[in-house]
Protein backbone atom coordinates (compact mmCIF):
# COMPACT_ATOMS: atom_id res chain seq x y z
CA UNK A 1 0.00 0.00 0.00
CA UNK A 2 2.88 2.12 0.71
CA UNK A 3 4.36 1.78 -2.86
CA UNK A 4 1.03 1.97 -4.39
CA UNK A 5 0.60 5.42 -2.69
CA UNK A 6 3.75 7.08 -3.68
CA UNK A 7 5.35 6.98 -0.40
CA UNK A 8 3.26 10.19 0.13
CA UNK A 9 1.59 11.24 2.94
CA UNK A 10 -1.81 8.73 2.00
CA UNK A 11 -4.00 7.64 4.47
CA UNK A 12 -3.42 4.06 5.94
CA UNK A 13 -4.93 0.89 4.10
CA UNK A 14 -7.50 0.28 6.82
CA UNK A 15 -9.17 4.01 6.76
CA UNK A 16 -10.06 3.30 3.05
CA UNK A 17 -10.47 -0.47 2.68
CA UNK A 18 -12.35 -3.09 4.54
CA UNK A 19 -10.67 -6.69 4.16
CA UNK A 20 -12.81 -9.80 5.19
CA UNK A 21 -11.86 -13.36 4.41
CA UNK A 22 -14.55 -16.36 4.17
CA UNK A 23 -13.24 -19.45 3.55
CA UNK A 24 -15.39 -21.58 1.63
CA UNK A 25 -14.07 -25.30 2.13
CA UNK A 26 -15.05 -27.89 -0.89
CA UNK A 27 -18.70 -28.87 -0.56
CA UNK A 28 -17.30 -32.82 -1.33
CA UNK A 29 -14.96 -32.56 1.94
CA UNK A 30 -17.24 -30.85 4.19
CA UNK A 31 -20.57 -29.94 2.94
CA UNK A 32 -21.87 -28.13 6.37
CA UNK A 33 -18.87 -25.87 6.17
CA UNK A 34 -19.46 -24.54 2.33
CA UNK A 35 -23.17 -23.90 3.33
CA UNK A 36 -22.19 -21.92 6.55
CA UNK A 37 -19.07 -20.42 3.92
CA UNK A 38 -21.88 -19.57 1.42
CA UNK A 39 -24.52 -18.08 3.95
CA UNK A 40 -21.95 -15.35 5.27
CA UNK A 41 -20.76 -14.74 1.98
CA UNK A 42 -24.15 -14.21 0.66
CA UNK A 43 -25.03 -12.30 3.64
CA UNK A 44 -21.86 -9.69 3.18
CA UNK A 45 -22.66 -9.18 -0.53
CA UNK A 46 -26.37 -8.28 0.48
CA UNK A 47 -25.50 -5.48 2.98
CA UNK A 48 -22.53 -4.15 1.14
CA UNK A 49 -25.01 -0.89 0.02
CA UNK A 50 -26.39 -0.57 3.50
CA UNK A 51 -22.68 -0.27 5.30
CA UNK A 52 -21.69 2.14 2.38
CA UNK A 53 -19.64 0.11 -0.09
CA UNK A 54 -21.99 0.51 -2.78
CA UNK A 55 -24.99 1.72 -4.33
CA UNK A 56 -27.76 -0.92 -4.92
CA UNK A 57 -28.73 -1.22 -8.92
CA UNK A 58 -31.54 -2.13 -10.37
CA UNK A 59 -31.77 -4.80 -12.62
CA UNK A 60 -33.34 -2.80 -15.33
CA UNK A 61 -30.44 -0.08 -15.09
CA UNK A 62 -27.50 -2.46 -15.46
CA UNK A 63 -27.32 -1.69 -19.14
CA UNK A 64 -27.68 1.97 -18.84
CA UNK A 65 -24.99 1.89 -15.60
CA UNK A 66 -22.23 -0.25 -17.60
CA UNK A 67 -22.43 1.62 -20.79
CA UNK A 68 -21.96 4.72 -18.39
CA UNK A 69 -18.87 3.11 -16.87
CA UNK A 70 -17.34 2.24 -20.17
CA UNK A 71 -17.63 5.43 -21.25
CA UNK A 72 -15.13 6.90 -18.81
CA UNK A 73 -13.18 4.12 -19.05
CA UNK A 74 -12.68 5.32 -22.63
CA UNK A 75 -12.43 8.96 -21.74
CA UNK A 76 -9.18 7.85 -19.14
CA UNK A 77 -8.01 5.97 -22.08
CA UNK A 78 -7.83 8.68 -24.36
CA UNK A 79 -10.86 7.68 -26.69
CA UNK A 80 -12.57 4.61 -27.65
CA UNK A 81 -10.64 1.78 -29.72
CA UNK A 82 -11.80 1.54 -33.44
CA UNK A 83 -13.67 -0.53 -34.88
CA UNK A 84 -10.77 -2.27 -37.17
CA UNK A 85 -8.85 -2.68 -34.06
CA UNK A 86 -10.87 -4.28 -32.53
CA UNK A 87 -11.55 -6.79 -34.81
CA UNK A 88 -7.89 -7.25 -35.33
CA UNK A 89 -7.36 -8.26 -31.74
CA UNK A 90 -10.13 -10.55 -32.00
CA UNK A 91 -8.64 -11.82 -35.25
CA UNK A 92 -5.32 -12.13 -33.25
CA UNK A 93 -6.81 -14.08 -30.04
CA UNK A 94 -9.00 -16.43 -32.63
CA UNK A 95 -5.49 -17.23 -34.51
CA UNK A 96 -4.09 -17.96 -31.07
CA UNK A 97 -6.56 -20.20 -30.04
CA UNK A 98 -7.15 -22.38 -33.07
CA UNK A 99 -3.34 -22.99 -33.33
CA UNK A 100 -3.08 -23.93 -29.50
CA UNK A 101 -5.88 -26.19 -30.08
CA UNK A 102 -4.29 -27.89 -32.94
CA UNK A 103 -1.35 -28.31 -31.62
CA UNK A 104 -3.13 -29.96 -28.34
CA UNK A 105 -4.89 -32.18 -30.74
CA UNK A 106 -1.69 -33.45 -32.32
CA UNK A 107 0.18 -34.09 -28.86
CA UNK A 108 -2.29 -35.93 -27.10
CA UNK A 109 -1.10 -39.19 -28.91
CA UNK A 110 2.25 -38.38 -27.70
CA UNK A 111 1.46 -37.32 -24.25
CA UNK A 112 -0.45 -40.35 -23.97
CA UNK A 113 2.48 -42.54 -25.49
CA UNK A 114 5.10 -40.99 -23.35
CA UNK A 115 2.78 -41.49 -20.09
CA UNK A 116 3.25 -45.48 -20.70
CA UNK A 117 6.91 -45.23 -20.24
CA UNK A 118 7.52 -45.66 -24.32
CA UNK A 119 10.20 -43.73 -26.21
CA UNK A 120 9.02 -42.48 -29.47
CA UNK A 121 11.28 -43.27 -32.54
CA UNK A 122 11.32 -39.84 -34.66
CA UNK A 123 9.67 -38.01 -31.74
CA UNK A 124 12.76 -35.13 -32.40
CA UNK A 125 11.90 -34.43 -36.21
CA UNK A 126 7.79 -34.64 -35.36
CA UNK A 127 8.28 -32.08 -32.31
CA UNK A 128 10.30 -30.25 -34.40
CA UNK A 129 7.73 -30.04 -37.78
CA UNK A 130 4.98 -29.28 -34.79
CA UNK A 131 6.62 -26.26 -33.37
CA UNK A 132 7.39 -24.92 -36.67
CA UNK A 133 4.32 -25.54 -38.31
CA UNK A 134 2.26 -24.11 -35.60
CA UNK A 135 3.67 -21.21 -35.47
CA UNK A 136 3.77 -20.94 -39.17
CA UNK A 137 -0.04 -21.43 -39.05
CA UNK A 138 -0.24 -18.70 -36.49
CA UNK A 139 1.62 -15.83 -38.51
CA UNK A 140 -0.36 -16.79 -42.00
CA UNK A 141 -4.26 -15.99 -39.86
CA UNK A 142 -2.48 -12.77 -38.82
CA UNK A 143 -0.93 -11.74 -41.65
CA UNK A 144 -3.22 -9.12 -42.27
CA UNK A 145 -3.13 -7.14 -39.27
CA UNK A 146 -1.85 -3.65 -39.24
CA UNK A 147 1.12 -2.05 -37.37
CA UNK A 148 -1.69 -0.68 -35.20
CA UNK A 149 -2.01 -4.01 -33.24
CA UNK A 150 1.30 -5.81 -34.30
CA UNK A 151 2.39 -5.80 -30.54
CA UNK A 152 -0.10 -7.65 -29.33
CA UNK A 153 -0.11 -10.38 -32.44
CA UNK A 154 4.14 -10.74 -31.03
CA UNK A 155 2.64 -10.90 -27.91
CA UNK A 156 0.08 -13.52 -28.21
CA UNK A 157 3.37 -15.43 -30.81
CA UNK A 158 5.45 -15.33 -28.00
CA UNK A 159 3.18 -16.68 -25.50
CA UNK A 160 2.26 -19.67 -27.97
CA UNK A 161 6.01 -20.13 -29.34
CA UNK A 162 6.69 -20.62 -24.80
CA UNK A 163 3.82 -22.85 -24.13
CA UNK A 164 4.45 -25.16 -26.76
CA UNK A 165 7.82 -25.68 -26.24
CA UNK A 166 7.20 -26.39 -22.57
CA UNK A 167 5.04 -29.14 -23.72
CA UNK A 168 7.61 -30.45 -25.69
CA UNK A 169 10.53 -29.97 -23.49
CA UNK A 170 8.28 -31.72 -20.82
CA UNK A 171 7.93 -34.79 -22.84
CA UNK A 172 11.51 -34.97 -24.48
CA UNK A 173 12.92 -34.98 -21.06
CA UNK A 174 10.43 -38.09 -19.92
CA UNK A 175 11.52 -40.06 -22.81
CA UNK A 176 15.34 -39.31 -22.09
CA UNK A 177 14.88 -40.11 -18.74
CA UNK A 178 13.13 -43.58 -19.56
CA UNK A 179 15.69 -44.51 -22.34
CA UNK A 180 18.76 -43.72 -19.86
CA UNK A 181 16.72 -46.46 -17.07
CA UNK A 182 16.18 -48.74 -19.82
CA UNK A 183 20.06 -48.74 -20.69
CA UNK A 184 20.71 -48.76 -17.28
CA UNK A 185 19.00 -51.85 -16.40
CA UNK A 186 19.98 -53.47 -20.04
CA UNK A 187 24.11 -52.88 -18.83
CA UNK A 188 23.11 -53.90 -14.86
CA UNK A 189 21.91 -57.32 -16.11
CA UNK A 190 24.93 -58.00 -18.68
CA UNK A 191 27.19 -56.82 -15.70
CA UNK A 192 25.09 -59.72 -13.23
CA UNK A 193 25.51 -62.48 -16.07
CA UNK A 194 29.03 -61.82 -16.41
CA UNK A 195 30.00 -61.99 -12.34
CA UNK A 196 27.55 -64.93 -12.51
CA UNK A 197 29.97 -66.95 -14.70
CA UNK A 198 33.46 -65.51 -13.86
CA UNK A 199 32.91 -64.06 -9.89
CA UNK A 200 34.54 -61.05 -11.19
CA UNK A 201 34.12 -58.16 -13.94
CA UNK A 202 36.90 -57.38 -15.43
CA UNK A 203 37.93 -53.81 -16.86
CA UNK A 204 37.90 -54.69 -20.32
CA UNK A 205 34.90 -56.52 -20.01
CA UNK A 206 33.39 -53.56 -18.24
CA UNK A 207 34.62 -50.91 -20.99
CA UNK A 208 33.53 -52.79 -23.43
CA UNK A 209 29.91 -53.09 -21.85
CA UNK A 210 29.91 -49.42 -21.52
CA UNK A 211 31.10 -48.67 -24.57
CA UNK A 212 28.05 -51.00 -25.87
CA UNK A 213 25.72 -49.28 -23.93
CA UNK A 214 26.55 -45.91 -24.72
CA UNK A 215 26.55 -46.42 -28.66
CA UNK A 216 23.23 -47.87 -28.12
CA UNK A 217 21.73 -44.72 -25.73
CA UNK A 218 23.45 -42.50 -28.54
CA UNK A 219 21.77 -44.09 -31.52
CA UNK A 220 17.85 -43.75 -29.88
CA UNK A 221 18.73 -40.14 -28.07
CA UNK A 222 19.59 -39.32 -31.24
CA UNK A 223 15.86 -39.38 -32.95
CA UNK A 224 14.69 -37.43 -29.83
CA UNK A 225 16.71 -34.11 -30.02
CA UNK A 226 14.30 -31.09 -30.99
CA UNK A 227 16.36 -28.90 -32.76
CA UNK A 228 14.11 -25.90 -32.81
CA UNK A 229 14.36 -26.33 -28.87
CA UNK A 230 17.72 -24.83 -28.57
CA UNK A 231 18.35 -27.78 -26.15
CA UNK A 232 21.98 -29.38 -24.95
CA UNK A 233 23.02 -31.20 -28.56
CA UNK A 234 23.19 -35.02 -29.04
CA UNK A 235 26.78 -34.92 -28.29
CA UNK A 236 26.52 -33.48 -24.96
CA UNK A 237 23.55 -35.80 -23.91
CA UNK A 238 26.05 -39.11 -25.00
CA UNK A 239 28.61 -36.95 -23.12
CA UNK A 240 26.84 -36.85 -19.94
CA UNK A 241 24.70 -40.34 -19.96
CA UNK A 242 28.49 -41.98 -20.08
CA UNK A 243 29.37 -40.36 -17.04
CA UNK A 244 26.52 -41.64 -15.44
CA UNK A 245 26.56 -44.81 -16.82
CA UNK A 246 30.30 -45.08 -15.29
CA UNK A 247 29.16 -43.64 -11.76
CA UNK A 248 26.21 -46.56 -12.20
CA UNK A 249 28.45 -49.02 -12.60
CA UNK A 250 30.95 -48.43 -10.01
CA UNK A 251 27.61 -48.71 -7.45
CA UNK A 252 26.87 -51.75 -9.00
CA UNK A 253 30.49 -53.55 -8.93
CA UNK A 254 30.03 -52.80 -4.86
CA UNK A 255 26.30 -53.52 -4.31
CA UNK A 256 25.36 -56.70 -2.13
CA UNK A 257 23.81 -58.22 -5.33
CA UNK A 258 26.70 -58.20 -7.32
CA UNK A 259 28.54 -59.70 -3.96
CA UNK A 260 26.27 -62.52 -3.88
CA UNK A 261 26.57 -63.49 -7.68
CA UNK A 262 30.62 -63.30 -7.33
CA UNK A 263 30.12 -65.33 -3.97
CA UNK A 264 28.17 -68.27 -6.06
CA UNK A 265 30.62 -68.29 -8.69
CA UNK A 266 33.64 -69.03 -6.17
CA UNK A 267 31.70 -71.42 -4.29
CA UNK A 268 30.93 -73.00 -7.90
CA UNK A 269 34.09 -72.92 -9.13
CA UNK A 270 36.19 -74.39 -6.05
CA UNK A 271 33.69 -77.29 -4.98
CA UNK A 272 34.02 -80.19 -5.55
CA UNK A 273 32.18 -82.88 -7.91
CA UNK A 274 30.26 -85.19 -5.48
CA UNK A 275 30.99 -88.81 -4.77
CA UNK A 276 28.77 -91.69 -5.35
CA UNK A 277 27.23 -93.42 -1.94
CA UNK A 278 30.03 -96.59 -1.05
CA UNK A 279 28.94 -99.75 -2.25
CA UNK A 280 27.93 -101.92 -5.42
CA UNK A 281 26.12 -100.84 -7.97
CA UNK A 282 24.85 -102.62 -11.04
CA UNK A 283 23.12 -101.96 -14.57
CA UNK A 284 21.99 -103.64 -17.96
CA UNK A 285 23.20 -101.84 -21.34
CA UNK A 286 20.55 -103.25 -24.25
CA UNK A 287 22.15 -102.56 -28.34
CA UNK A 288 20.00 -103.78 -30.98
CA UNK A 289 20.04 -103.33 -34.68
CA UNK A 290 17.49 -103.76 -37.22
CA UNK A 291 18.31 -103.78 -41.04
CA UNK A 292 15.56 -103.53 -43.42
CA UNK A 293 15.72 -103.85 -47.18
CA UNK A 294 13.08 -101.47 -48.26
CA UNK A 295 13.05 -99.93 -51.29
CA UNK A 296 16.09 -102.56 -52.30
CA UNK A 297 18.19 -102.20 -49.44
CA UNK A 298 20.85 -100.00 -50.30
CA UNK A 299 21.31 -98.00 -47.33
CA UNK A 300 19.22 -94.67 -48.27
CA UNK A 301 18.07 -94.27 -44.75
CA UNK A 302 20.03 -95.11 -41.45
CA UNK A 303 18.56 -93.96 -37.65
CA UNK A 304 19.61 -94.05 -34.57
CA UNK A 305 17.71 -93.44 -30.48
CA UNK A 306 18.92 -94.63 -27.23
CA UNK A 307 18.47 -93.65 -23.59
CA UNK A 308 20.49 -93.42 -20.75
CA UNK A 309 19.86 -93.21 -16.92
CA UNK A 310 21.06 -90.44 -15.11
CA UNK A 311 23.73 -92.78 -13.26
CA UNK A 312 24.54 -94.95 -16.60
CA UNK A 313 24.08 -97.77 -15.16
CA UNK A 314 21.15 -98.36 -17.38
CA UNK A 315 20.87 -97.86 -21.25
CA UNK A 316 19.28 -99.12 -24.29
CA UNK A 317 20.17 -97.94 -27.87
CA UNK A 318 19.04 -98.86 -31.30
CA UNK A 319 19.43 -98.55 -34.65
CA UNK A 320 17.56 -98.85 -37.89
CA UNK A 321 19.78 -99.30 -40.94
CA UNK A 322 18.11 -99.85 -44.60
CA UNK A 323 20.98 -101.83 -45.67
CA UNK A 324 20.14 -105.12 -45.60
CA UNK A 325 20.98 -106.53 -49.25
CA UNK A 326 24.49 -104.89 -48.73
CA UNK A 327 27.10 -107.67 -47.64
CA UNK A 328 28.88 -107.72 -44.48
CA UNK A 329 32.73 -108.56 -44.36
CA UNK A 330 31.61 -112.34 -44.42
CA UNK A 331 29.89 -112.18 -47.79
CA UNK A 332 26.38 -112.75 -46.47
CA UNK A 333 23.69 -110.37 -45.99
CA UNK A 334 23.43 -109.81 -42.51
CA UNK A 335 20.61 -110.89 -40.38
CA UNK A 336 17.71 -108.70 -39.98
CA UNK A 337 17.69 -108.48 -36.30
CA UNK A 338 20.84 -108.32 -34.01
CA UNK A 339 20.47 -107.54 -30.17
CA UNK A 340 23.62 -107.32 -27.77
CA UNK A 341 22.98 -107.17 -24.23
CA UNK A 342 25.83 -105.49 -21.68
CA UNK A 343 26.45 -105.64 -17.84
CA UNK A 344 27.08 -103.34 -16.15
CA UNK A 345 28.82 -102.87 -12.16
CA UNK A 346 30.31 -100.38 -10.61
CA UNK A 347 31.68 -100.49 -7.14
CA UNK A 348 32.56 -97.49 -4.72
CA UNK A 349 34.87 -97.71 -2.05
């Protein structure tokens, strides 16, 4: 009140203003409350006239009073606006609007894509055409409009050219944040197989996962860059996803998980096989062969099957040879049907 008033002598806030505050609570959280709110509110409005802050209207003078009012507002503004101004700020807040509106229409998909945690291929070059085009569309409905009003069209650009942008900066940043976790996890689990199957991760093995995982990042950031944004380039986003990707993976060389997969590996590596219980064990091994002269014999089709137990002892193989008019080493065709049985023992000490 002080600055408003010039730091004159004014009189104080109080001898010219009377401040009251009703709070008016959401009728779905407490619906006694808002009625109460409402009745005092209601109440204040009603005797504003009577305690001197107004002068009660008629309903049949409103017309007559506003037109009255807007009269000296034009007088303080130094006359009233014209009519060709007028219409070009309409023109200029209609152009506004309808290109807003498109553009809405036309990120919506997106919005709704990014919201699922996907990262749009081409998103970069689409953004891009979007922004451009927009504004494009913008600047050809108010091409028209004279210098008298050509603050207000830059104005009202401006204003569009900001708010789209946020919209796109908002989802460009949500996809580069998803890619960099997906990447993430992608190198975490390569890092866990490896210390799975050595107990260690070696440098190389580590550079070269990085390395992978950068070049992939790089090549989907890429596709994502706005360039109309005036954003940090594709370099510099490679640039600083590798030096979190190298921070990530120091954590992870020294996280319990990683402990626990190099502890299995060890204990893998440096037990030993297990012995079979003492004692005697014994098994039957079964070989047959069956050799068919179909088609004339001439061995055009040989097969073989077996099965084995997982402690060997027991077994039976087969085979099916059509080679039965071909001559063994004796000169004879052999017999048809040949079956050799084994037996087998095994004793532990």
């Amino acid at each position: 009140w002080a600055a408003a008033c010039g730091g004159g002598a004014e009189p104080s806030f109080d001898s010219r203003f009377e401040l009251t505050a009703i709070a008016l609570p959401s009728s779905a959280v407490d619906a006694d409350a808002f009625s109460a709110g409402a009745t005092e509110l209601r109440t204040r409005l009603r005797t504003l006239a009577r305690d001197g802050f107004g002068t009660p209207i008629a309903a049949t003078e409103v017309a007559a009073r506003a037109e009255a009012v807007w009269l000296a507002v034009q007088s303080a503004a130094s006359g009233r606006p014209g009519g060709a101004a007028l219409r070009e700020r309409y023109q200029a807040a209609r152009a506004y609007e309808a290109s807003m509106e498109a553009a809405v229409l036309k990120l919506r998909p997106l919005s709704a894509a990014v919201a699922k945690g996907r990262v749009i291929d081409g998103f970069g070059a689409a953004a891009d055409s979007l922004l451009n085009g927009t504004l494009a569309h913008y600047d050809d409905a108010v091409a028209d409009v004279s210098g008298v009003t050509a603050e207000l069209v830059a104005r009202r650009r401006a204003i569009l050219s900001k708010q789209l942008q946020a919209d796109v900066k908002e989802l460009f940043s949500k996809q580069q944040r998803s890619l960099a976790r997906s990447v993430c996890k992608r190198y975490e689990r390569q890092l866990l197989a490896v210390m799975e199957r050595a107990g260690n991760v070696a440098q190389y093995q580590r550079d070269r996962l990085r390395k992978n995982a950068e070049r992939a990042y790089d090549a989907q950031v890429a596709s994502l860059v706005v360039p109309s944004l005036g954003g940090p380039t594709r370099a510099q986003l490679t640039q600083s996803f590798s030096a979190q990707l190298t921070a990530f993976a120091d954590r992870l060389v020294e996280s319990p998980s990683m402990q626990l997969q190099a502890l299995g590996a060890t204990r893998r590596r440096v037990s030993k096989p297990a012995k079979p219980p003492k004692g005697l064990r014994w098994g039957l091994a079964l070989t047959g062969a069956m050799r068919t002269k179909w088609g004339g014999g001439g061995g055009n089709l040989q097969t073989f099957a077996g099965y084995q137990t997982p402690d060997g002892m027991w077994s039976a193989h087969g085979l099916l040879a059509n080679d039965g008019a071909i001559a063994d080493s004796s000169g004879s065709e052999p017999p048809p049907l040949r079956m050799q049985p084994k037996l087998n023992v095994d004793l532990s000490l």
